[in-house]
Protein backbone atom coordinates (compact mmCIF):
# COMPACT_ATOMS: atom_id res chain seq x y z
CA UNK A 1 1.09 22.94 -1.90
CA UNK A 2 1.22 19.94 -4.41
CA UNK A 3 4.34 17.72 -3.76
CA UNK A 4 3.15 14.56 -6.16
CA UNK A 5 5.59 13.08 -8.53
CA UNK A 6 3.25 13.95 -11.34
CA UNK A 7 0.48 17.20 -11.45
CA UNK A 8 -2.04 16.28 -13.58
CA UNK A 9 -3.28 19.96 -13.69
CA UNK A 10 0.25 20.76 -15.45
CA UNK A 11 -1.68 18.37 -18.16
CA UNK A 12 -4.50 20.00 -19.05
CA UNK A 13 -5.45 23.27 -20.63
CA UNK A 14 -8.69 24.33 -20.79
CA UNK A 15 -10.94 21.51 -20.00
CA UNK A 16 -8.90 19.00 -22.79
CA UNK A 17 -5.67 16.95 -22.33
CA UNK A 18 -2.79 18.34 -23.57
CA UNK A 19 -1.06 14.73 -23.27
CA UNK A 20 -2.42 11.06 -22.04
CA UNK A 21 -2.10 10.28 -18.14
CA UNK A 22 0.11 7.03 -17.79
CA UNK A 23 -1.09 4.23 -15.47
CA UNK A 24 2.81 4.42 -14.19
CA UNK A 25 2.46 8.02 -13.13
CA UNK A 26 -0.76 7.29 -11.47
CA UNK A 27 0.52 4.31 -9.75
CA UNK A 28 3.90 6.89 -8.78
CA UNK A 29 1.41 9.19 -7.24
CA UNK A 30 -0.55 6.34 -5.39
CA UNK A 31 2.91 4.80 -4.23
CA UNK A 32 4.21 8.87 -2.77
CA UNK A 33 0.55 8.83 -1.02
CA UNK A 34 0.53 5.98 0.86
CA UNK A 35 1.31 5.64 4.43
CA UNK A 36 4.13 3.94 5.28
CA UNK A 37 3.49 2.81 9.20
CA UNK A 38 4.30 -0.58 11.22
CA UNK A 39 1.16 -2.38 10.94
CA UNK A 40 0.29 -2.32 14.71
CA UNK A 41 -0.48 0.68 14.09
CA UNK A 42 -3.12 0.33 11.41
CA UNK A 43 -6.24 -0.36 11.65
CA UNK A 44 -9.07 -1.23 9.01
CA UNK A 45 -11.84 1.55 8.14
CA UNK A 46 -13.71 2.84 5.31
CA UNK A 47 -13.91 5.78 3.92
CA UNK A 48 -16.95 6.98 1.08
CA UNK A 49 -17.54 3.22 1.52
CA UNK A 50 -14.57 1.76 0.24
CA UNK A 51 -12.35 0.12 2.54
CA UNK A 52 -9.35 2.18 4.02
CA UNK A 53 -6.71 2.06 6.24
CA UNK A 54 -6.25 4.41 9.21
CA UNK A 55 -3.56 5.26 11.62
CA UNK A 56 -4.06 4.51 15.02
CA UNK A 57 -3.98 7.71 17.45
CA UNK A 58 -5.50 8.27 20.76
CA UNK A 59 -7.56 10.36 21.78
CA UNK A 60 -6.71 13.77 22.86
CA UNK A 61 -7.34 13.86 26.90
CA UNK A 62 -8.61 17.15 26.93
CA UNK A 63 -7.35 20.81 27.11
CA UNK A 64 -3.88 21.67 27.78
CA UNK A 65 -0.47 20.91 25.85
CA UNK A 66 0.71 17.43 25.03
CA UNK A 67 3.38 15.42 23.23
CA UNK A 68 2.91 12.04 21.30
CA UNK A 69 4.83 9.98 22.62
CA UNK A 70 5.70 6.16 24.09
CA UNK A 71 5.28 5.23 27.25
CA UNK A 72 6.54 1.91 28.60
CA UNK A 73 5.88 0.40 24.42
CA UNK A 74 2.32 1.95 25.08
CA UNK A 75 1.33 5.22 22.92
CA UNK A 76 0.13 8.19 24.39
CA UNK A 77 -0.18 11.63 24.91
CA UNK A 78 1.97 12.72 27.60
CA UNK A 79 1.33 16.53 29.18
CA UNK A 80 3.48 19.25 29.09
CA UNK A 81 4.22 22.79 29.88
CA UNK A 82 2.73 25.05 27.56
CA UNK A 83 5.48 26.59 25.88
């Protein structure tokens, strides 16, 4: 499913622009796309060697069912029952 602000798609027709793509609908789209996180919980990356940003999650520990969750201001996955 495409949620962005703008689809470009609903732009062209056949191959050829049916209108011009504003900068301030790309820069809407960029601004609905981009993470919104505290920054502890970024970290720098890259990605198809630009840089990028990434959110910080740990590691799965394994098989079995777990929640996300905070323990003691410390993230991790906590197990559970399986439901």
């Amino acid at each position: 499913m495409n949620d962005f602000p703008n689809d470009f798609r609903d732009r062209i027709t056949e191959g050829k622009s049916t209108s011009p793509i504003s900068a301030a609908n790309l820069m809407q789209n960029f601004a609905w796309a981009k993470l919104v996180a505290d920054p502890s919980l970024i970290e720098d990356t890259t990605q198809l060697g630009f840089s990028a940003r990434k959110l910080k999650i740990p590691a799965l520990p394994g098989q079995g069912t777990f929640v996300l969750g905070s323990v003691n201001g410390t993230m991790q996955w906590i197990a559970t029952e399986e439901c």
